[in-house]
Protein backbone atom coordinates (compact mmCIF):
# COMPACT_ATOMS: atom_id res chain seq x y z
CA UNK A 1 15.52 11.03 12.37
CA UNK A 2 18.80 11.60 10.10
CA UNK A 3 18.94 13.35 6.81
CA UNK A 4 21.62 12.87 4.48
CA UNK A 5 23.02 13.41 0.64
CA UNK A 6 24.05 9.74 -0.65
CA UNK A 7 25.22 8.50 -3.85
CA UNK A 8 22.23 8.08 -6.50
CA UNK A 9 23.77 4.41 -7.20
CA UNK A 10 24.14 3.68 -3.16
CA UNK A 11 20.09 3.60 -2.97
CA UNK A 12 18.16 0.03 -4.17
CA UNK A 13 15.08 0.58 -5.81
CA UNK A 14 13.85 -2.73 -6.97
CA UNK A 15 10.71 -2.97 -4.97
CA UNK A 16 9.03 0.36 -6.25
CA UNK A 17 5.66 1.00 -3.94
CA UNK A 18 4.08 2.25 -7.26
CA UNK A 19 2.94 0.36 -10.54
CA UNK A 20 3.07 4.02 -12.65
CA UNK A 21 4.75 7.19 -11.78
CA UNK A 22 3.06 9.43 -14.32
CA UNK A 23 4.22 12.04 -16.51
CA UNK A 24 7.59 13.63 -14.30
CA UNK A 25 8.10 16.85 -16.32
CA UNK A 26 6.11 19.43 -14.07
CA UNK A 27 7.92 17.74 -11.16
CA UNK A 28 11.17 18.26 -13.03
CA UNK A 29 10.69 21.27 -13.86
CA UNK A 30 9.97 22.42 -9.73
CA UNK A 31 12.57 20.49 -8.57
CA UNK A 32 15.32 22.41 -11.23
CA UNK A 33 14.26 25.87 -10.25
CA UNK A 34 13.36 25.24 -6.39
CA UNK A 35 15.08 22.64 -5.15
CA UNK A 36 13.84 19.01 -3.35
CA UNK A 37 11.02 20.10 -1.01
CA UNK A 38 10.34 16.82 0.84
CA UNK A 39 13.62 14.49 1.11
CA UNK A 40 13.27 10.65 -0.29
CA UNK A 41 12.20 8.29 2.50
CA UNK A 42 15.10 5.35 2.83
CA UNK A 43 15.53 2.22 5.15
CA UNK A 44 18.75 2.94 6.93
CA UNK A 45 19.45 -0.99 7.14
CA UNK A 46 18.93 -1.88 4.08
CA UNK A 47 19.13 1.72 1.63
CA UNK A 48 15.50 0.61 -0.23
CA UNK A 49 13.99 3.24 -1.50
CA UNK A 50 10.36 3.25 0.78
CA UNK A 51 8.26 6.42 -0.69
CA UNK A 52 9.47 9.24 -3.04
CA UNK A 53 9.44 6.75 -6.55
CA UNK A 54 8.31 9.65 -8.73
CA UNK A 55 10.80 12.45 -6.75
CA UNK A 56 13.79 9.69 -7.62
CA UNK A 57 12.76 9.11 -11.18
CA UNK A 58 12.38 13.08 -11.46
CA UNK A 59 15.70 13.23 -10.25
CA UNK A 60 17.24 10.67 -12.61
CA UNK A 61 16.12 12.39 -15.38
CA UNK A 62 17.70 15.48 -14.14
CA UNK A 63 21.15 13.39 -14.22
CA UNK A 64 21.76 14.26 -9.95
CA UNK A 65 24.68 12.35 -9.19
CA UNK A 66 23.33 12.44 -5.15
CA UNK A 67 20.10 13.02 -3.54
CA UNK A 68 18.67 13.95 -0.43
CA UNK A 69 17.06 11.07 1.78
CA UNK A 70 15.77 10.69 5.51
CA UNK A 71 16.28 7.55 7.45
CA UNK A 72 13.87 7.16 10.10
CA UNK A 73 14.69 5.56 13.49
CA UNK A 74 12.05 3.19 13.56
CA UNK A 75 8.06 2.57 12.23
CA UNK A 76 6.85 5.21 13.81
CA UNK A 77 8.84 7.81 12.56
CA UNK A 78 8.55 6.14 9.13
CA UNK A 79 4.49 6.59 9.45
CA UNK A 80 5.05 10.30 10.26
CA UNK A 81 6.89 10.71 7.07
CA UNK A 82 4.63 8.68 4.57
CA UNK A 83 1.53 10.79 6.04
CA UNK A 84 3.22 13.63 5.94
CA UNK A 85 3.90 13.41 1.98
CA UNK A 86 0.59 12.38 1.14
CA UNK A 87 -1.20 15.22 2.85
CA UNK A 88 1.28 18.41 1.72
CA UNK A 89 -0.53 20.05 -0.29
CA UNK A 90 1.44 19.60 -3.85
CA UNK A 91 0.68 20.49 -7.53
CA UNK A 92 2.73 17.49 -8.71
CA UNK A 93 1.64 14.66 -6.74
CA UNK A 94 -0.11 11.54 -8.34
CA UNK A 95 -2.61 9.80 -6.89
CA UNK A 96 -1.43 6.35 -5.37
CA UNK A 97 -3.96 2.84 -6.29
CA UNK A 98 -5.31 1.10 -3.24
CA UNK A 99 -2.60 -1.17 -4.60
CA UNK A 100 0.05 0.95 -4.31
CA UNK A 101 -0.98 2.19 -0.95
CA UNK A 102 -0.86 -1.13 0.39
CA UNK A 103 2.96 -1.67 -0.80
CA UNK A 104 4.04 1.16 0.73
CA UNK A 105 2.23 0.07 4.35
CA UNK A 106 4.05 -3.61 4.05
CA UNK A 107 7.56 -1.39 3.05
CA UNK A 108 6.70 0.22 6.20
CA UNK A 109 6.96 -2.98 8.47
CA UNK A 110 10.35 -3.90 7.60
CA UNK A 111 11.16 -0.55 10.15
CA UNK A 112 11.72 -1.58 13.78
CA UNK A 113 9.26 -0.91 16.43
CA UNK A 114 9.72 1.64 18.45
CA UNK A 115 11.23 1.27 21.97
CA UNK A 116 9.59 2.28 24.69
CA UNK A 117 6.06 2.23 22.93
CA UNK A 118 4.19 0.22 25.12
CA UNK A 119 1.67 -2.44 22.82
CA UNK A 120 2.67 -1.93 19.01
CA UNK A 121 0.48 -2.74 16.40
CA UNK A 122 1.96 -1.63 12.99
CA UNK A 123 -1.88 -1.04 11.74
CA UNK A 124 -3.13 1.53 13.60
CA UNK A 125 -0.15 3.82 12.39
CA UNK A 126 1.02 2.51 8.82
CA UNK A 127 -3.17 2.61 8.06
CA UNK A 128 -3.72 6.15 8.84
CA UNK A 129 -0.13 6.75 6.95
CA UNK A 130 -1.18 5.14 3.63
CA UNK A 131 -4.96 6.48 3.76
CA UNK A 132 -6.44 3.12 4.63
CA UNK A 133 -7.88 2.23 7.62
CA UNK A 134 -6.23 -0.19 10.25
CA UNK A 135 -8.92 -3.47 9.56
CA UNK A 136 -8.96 -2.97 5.99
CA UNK A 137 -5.18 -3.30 6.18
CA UNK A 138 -5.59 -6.26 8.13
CA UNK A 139 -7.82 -7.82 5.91
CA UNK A 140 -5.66 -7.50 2.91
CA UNK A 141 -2.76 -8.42 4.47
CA UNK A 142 -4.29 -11.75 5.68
CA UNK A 143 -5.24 -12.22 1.78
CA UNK A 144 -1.71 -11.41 0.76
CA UNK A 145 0.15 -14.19 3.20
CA UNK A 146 -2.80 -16.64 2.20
CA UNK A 147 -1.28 -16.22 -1.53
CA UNK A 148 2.26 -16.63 -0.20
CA UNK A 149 2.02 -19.21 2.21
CA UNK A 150 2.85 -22.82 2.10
CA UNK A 151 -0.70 -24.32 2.14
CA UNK A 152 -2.41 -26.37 -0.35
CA UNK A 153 -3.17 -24.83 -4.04
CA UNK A 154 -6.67 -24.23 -3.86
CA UNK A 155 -6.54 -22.46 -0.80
CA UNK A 156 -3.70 -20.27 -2.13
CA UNK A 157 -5.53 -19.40 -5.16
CA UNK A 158 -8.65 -18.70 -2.80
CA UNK A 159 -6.45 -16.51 -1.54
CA UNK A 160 -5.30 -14.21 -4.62
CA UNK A 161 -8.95 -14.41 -5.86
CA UNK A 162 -9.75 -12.97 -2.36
CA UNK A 163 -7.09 -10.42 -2.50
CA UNK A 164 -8.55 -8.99 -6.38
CA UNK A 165 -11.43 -8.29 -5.30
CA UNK A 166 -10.67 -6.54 -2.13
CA UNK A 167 -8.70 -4.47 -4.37
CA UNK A 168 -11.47 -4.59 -6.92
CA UNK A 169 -13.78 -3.22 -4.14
CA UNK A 170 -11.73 -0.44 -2.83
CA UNK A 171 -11.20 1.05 -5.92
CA UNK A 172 -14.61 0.63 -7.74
CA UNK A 173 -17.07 0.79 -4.77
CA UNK A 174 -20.55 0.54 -6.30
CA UNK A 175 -23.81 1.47 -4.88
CA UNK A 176 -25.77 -0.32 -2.20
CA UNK A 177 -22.38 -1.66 -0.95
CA UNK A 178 -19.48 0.33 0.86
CA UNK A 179 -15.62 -0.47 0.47
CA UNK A 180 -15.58 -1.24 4.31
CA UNK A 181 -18.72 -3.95 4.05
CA UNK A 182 -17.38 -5.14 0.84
CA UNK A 183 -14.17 -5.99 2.65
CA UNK A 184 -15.56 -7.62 5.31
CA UNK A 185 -17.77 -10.15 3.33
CA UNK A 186 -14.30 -11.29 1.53
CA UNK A 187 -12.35 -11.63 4.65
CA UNK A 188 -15.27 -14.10 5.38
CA UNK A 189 -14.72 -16.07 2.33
CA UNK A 190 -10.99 -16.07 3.76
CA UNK A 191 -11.69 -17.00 7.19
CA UNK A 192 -14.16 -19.73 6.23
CA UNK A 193 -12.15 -21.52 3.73
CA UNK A 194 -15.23 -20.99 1.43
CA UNK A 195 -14.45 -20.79 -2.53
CA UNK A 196 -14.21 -16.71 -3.47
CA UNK A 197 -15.70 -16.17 -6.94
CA UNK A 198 -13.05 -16.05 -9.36
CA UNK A 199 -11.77 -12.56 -10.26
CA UNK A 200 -11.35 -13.04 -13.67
CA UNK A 201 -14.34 -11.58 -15.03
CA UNK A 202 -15.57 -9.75 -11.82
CA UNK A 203 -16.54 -6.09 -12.45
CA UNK A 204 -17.83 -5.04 -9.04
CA UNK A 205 -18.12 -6.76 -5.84
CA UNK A 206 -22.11 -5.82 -4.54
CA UNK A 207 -24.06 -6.93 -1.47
CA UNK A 208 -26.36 -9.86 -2.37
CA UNK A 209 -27.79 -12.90 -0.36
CA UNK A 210 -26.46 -12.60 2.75
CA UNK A 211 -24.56 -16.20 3.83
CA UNK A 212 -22.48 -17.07 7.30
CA UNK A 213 -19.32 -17.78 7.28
CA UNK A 214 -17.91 -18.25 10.76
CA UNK A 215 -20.15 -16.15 12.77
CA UNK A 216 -19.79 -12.85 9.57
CA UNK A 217 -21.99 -12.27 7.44
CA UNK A 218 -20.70 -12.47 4.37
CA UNK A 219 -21.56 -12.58 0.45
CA UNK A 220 -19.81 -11.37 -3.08
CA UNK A 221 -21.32 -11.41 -6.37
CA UNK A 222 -19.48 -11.06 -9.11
CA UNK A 223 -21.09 -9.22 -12.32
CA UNK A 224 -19.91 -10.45 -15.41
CA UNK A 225 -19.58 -7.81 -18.95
């Protein structure tokens, strides 16, 4: 794994892995009078910023002309990074959305697998990484290429309404219904082709009647205000 000093204008950071960074001045502040702790995490092939938004707007506003990145040889070593940043213990970090999370574990694919690995699947390591579990990962990325792929419109807008409430769900669990289960009845809705209620007015996603949907059971309610 490589560390370096680049140019501030060398790194691309169009596809930020976080919808708010928060209030930076505490982080300024530390990074003035101590220094960088953790370096920014960077895809060698392609210099997008992958994790370390806040640490790079923090820096910005401290007017560094060049800042300290790692470029990790491959997935794996990208994981080890991401997991390591959002367990050390810090005064200054901000809490990352389920939605945010998931960004950050579909950055992580664009790395190259590992050689010599054996059987790779990307789950098992970017899940753990991000704080989500490998099937829930699955899940929402099979929601997210339903919304993106060429199929017809109802199906891609079964999709999206699919991949709200999953996020819905994992954000607002409610009682009588965990995160996990409530996951698991919306990939049914996917897998079936059935119509997901539309997110538009959903508040929480709850277990209710119990329906199949291709061998899962599976059911969402919506609760409207």
């Amino acid at each position: 794994m490589e560390k370096k000093t680049i140019p501030v204008g060398d790194l691309k950071v169009d596809h930020p892995t976080r919808e708010d960074l928060g209030p930076t001045d505490n982080l300024q502040y530390s990074i003035r009078n101590n220094g960088l702790r953790e370096p920014l995490l960077v895809n060698p092939a392609t210099l997008q910023l992958v994790s370390g938004f806040r640490r790079f707007a923090a820096l910005r506003q401290l007017r560094r002309l060049s800042v300290p990145v790692v470029f990790p040889a491959n997935a794996l070593e990208a994981c080890q990074v991401v997991q390591g940043h959002l367990e050390a213990e810090s005064q200054h970090q901000q809490p990352m959305t389920v939605r945010n999370k998931f960004a950050l574990a579909q950055r992580l694919r664009e790395f190259p697998k590992p050689e010599h690995a054996g059987p790779w699947r990307h789950d098992d390591y970017a899940g753990p990484a991000v704080g989500l579990s490998a099937a829930i990962l699955k899940a929402l990325r099979a929601a997210a290429r339903g919304c993106s792929a060429p199929m017809s419109g109802r199906e891609a807008e079964n999709a999206g309404r699919v991949l709200l409430l999953m996020f819905e769900a994992l954000e607002r669990p409610v009682q009588g219904c965990s995160p996990g289960q409530a996951v698991r009845r919306l990939y049914g809705y996917l897998r079936s082709g059935d119509c997901c209620p539309s997110p538009r007015s959903v508040k929480t996603v709850t277990a209710g009647e119990v329906g199949s949907h291709g061998g899962e059971a599976t059911e969402v309610r919506s609760g409207v205000p």
